[in-house]
Each structure stands twice: as structure tokens, then as C-alpha cells.
N, C-alpha and C. Protein backbone atom coordinates (compact mmCIF):
# COMPACT_ATOMS: atom_id res chain seq x y z
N UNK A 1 0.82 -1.20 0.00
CA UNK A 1 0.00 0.00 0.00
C UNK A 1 0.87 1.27 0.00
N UNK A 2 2.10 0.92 0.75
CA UNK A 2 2.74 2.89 1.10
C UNK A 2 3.51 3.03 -0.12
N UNK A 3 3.50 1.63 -1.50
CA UNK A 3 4.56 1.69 -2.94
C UNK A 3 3.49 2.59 -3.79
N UNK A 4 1.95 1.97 -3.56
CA UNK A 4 1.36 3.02 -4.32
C UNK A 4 0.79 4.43 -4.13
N UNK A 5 1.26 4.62 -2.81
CA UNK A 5 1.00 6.18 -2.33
C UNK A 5 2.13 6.75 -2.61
N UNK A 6 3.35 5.89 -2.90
CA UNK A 6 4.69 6.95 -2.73
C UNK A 6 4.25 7.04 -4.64
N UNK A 7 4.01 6.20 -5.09
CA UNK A 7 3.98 6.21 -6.55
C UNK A 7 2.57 7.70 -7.00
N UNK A 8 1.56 7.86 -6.49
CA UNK A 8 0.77 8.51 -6.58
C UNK A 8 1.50 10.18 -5.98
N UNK A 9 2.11 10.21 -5.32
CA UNK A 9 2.56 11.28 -4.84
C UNK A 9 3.64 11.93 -6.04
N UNK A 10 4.69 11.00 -6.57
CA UNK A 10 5.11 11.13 -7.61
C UNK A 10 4.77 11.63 -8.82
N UNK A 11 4.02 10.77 -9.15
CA UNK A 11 3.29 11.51 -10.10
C UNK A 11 1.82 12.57 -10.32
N UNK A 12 1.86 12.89 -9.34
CA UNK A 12 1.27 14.29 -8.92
C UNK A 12 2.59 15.82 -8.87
N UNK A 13 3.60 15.34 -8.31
CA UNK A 13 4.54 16.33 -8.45
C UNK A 13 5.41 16.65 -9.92
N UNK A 14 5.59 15.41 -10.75
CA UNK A 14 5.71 15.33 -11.75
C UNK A 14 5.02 16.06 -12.82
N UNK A 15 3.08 16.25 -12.54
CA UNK A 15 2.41 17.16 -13.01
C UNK A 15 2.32 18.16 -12.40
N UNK A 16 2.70 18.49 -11.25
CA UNK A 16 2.52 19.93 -11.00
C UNK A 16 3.79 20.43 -11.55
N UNK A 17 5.39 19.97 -11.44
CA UNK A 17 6.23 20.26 -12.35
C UNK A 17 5.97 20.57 -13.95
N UNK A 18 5.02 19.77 -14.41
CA UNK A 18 5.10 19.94 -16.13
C UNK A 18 4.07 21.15 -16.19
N UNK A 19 2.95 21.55 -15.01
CA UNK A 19 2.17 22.38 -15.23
C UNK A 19 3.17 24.01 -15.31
N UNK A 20 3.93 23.70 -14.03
CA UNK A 20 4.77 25.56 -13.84
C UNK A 20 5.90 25.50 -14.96
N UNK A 21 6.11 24.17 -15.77
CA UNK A 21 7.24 24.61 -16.67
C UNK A 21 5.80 25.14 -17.89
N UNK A 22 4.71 24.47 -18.41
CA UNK A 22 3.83 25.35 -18.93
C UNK A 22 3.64 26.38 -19.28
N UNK A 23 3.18 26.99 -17.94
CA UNK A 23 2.74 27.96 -17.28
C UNK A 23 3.93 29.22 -17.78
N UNK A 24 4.83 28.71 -17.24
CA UNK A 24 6.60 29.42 -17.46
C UNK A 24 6.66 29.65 -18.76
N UNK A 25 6.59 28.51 -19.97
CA UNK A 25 6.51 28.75 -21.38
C UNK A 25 5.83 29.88 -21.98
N UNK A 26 4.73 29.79 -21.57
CA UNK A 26 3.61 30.51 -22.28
C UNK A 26 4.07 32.02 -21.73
N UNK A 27 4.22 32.14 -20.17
CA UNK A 27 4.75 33.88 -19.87
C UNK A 27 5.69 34.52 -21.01
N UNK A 28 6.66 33.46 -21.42
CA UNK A 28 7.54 34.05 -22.10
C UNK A 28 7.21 33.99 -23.87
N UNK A 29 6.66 33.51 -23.85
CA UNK A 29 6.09 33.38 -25.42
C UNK A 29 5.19 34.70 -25.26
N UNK A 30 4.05 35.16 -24.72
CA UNK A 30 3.77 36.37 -24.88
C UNK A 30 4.54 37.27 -24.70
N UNK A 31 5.63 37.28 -23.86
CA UNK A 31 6.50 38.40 -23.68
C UNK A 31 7.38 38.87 -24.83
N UNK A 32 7.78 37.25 -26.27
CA UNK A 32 8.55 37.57 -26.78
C UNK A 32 7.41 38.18 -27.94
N UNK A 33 5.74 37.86 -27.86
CA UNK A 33 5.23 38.55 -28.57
C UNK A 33 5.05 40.51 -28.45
N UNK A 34 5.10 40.68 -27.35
CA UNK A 34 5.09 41.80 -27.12
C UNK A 34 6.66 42.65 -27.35
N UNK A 35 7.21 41.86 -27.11
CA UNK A 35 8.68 42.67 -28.12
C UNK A 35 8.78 42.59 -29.39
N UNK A 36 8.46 41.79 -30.53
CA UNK A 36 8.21 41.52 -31.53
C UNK A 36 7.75 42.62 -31.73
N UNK A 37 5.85 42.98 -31.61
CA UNK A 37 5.41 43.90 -31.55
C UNK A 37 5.71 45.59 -31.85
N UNK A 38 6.68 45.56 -30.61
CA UNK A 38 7.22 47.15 -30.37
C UNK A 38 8.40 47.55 -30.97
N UNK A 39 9.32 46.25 -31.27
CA UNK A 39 10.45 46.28 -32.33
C UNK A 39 9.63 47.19 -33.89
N UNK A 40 8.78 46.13 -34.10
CA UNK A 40 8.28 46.48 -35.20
C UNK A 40 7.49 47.64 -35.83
N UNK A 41 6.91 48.10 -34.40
CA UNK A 41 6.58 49.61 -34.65
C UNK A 41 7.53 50.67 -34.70
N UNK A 42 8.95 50.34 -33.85
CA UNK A 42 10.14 51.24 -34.03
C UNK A 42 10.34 51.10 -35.41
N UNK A 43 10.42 49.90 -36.49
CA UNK A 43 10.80 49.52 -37.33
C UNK A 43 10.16 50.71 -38.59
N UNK A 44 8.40 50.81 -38.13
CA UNK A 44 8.23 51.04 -39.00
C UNK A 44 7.87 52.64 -39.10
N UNK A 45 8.29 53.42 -37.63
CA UNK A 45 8.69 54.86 -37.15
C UNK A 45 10.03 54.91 -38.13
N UNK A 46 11.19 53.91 -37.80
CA UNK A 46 11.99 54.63 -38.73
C UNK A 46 12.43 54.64 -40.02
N UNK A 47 11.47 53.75 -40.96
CA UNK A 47 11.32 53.68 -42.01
C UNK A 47 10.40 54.84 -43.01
N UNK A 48 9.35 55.49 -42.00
CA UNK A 48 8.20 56.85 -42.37
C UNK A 48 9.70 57.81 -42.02
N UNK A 49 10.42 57.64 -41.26
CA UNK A 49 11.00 58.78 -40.62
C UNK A 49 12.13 59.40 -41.82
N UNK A 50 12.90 58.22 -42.61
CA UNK A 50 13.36 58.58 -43.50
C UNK A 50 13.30 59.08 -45.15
């Protein structure tokens, strides 16, 4: 009984691990959308500008 509680505990932490690496992914994927973004409006300020 305490092989399949240690086993259940495991793989509960295992998913809460894959959830905050997720979680972690996605922060930075919008973040690199939002630089993308503002690059590209500089981009296209200094392209009118010249």
C-alpha cells in the first residue's frame, strides 16, 4: 500500500512540475510577442522617418 501512495505522490509532483514549466513557457512566449510587436513599430517609425 505505502509503494502506491509513494507512486501517486510522484506523479502528482511530476504534473505539477510539467504544469509551472507550462505555465513558465507561455509567460515568455507572450512576452517575446510583445517585443516583436514594439520592435516592429520602431521599425516602421523609422522607415516613415526617412
Amino acid at each position: 500500500m505505502a509503494n502506491s501512495n509513494n507512486l501517486i505522490v510522484v506523479i502528482v509532483i511530476l504534473f505539477i512540475i510539467l504544469i509551472s514549466i507550462q505555465y513558465s513557457l507561455n509567460k515568455i512566449i507572450v512576452l517575446l510577442r510583445d517585443i516583436k510587436g514594439i520592435l516592429m513599430q520602431n521599425n516602421r517609425r523609422n522607415n516613415n522617418s526617412n
